[in-house]
C-alpha atoms as a PDB file:
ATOM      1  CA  UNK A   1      33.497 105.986  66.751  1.00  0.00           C
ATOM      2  CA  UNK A   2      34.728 109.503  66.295  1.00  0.00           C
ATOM      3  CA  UNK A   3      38.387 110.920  66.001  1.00  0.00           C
ATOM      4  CA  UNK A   4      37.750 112.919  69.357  1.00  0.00           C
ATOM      5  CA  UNK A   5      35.216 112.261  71.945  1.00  0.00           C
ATOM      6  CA  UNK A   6      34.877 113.188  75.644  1.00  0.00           C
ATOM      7  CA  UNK A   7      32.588 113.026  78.194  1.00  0.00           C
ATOM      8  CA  UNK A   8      31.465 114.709  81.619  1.00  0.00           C
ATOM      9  CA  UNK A   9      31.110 113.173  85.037  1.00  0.00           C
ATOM     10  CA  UNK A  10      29.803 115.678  87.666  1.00  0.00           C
ATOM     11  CA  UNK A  11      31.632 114.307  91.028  1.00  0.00           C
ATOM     12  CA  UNK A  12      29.678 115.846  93.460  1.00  0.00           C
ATOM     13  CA  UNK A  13      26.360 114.286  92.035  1.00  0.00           C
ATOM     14  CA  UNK A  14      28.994 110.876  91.245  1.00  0.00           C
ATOM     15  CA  UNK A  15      26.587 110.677  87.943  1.00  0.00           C
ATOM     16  CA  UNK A  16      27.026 111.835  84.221  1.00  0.00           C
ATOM     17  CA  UNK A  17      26.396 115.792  83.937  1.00  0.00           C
ATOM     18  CA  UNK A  18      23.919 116.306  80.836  1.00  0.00           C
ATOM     19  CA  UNK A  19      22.975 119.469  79.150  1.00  0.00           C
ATOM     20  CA  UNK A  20      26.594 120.921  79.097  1.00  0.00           C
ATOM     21  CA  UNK A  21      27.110 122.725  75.702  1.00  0.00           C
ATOM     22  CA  UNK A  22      30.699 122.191  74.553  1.00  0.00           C
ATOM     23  CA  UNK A  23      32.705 124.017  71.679  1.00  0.00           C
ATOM     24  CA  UNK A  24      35.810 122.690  69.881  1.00  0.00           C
ATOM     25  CA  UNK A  25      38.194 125.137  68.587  1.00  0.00           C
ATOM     26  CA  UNK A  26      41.314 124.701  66.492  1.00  0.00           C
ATOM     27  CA  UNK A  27      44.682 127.220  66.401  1.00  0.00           C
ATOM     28  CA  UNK A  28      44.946 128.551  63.833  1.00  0.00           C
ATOM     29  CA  UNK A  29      47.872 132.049  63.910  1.00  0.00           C
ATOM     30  CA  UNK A  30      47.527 132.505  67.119  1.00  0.00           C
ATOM     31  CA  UNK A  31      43.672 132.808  67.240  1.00  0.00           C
ATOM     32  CA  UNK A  32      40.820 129.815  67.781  1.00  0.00           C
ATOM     33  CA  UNK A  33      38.280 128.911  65.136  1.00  0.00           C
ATOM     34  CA  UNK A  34      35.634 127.271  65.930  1.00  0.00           C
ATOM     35  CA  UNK A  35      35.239 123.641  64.549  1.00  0.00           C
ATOM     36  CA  UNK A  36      32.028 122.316  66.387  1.00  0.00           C
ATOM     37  CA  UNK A  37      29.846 122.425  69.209  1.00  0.00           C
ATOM     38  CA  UNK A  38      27.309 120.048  70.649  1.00  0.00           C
ATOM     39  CA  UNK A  39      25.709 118.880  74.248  1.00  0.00           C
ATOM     40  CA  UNK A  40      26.171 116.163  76.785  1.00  0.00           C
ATOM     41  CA  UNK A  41      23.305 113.579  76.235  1.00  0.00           C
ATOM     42  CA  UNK A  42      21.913 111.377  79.349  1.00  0.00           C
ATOM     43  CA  UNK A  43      25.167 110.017  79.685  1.00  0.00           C
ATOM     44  CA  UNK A  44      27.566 112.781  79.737  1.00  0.00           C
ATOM     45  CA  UNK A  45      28.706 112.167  76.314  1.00  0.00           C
ATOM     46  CA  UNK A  46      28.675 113.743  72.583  1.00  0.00           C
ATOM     47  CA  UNK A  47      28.878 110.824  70.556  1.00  0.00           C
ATOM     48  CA  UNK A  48      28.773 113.189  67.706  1.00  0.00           C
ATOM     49  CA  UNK A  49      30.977 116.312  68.036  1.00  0.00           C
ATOM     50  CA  UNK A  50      32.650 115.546  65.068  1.00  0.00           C
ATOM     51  CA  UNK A  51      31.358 113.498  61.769  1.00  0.00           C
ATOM     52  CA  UNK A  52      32.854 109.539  62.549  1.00  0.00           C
ATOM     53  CA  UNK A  53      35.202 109.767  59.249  1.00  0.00           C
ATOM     54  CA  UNK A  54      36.712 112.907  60.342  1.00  0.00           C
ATOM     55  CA  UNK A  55      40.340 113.149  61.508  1.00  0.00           C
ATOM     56  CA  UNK A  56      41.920 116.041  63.057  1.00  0.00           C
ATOM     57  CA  UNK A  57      45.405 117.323  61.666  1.00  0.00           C
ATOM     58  CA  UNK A  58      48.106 117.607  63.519  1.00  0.00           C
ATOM     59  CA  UNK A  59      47.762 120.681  65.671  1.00  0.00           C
ATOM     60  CA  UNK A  60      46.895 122.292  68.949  1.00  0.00           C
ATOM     61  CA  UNK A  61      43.131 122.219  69.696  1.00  0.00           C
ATOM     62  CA  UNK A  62      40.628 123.048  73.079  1.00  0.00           C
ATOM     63  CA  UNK A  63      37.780 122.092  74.026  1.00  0.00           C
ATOM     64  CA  UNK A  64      35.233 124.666  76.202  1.00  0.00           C
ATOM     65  CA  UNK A  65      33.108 122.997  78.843  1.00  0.00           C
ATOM     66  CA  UNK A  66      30.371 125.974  79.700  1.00  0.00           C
ATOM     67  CA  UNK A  67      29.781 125.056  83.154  1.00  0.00           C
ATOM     68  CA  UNK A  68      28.085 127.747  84.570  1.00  0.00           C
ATOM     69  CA  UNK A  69      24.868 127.063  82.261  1.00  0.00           C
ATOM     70  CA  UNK A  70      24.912 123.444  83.916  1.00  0.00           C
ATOM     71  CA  UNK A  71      25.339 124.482  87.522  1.00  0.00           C
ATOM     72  CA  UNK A  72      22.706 126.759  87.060  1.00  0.00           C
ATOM     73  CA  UNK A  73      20.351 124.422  86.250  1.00  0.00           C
ATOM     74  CA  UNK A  74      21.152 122.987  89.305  1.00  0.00           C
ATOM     75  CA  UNK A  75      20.606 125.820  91.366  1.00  0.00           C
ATOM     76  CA  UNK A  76      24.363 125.244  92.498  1.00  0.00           C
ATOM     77  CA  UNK A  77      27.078 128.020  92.916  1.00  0.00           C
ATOM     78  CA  UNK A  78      30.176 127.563  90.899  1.00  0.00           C
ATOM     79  CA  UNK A  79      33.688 128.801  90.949  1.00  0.00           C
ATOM     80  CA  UNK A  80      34.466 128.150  86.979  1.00  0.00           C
ATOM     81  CA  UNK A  81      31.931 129.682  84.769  1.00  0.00           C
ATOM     82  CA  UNK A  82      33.869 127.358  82.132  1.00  0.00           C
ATOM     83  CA  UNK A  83      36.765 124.820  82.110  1.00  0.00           C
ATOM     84  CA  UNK A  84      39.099 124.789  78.689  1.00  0.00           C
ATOM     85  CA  UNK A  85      41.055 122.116  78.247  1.00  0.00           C
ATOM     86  CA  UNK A  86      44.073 122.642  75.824  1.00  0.00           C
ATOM     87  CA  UNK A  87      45.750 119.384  73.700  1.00  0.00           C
ATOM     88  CA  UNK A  88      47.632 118.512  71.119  1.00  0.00           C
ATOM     89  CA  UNK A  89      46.835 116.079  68.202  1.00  0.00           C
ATOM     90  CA  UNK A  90      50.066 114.585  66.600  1.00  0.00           C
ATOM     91  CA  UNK A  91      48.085 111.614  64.846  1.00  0.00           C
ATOM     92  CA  UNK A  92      45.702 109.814  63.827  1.00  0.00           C
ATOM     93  CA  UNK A  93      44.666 107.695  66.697  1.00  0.00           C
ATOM     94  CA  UNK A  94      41.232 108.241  68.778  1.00  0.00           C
ATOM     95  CA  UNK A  95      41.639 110.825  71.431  1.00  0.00           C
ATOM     96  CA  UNK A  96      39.401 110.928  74.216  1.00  0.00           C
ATOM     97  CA  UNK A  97      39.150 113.928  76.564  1.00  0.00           C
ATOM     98  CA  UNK A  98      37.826 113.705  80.001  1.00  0.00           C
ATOM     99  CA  UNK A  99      36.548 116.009  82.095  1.00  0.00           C
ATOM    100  CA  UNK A 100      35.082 115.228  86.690  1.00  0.00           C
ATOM    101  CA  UNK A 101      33.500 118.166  87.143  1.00  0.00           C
ATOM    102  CA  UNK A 102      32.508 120.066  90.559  1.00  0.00           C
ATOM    103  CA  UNK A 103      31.285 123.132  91.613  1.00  0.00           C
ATOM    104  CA  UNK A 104      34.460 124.442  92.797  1.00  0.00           C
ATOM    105  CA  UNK A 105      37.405 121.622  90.692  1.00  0.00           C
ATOM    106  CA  UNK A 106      37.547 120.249  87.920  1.00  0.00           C
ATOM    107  CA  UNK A 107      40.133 117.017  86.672  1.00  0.00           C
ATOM    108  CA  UNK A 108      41.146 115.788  82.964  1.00  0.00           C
ATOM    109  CA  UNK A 109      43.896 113.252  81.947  1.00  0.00           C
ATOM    110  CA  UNK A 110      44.076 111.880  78.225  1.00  0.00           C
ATOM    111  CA  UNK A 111      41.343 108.917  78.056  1.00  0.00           C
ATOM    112  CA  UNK A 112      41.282 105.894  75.748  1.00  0.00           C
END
């Protein structure tokens, strides 16, 4: 399993939402540098955003959701044309970032 994972439940549909391109970025002086970027499979999930032997440092990282591709497929209005969702590694454990997704809210908490 990867360092970092996440996945996307859409809770309007109350089913995975697939085809959402998502970015990682790392801080790095005050800016973001891109690190990777990948898209939800069938089940909401990027099983490989990052390589599975690959461990984060310690730092401040975000992840961009870019909603407003995915509720356009839909044909559905949206409030947030994207969600980021700011975190801190401090080790080496497995980090999982969630994100319930609607058209108008969105949700995250720290996953296992």
């Amino acid at each position: 399993m990867s360092h970092l994972t996440t996945h996307i439940l859409d809770t309007t549909l109350g089913r995975p939402a697939a085809g959402v391109t998502i970015a990682l970025y790392g801080e790095q002086a005050e800016s973001w540098q891109e690190l990777a970027r990948g898209q939800t499979n069938q089940d909401g999930r990027i099983p490989n955003l990052l390589p599975t032997d690959d461990a984060l440092p310690v730092g401040t990282y975000k992840m961009k959701f870019f909603t407003a591709e995915y509720f356009a497929r839909l044909g559905t209005a949206t409030f947030y044309p994207f969600v980021e969702i700011v975190f801190t590694i401090s080790g080496p454990e497995h980090y999982h970032i969630p994100l319930l997704l609607n058209p108008f809210g969105y949700t995250t908490y720290r996953g296992s």
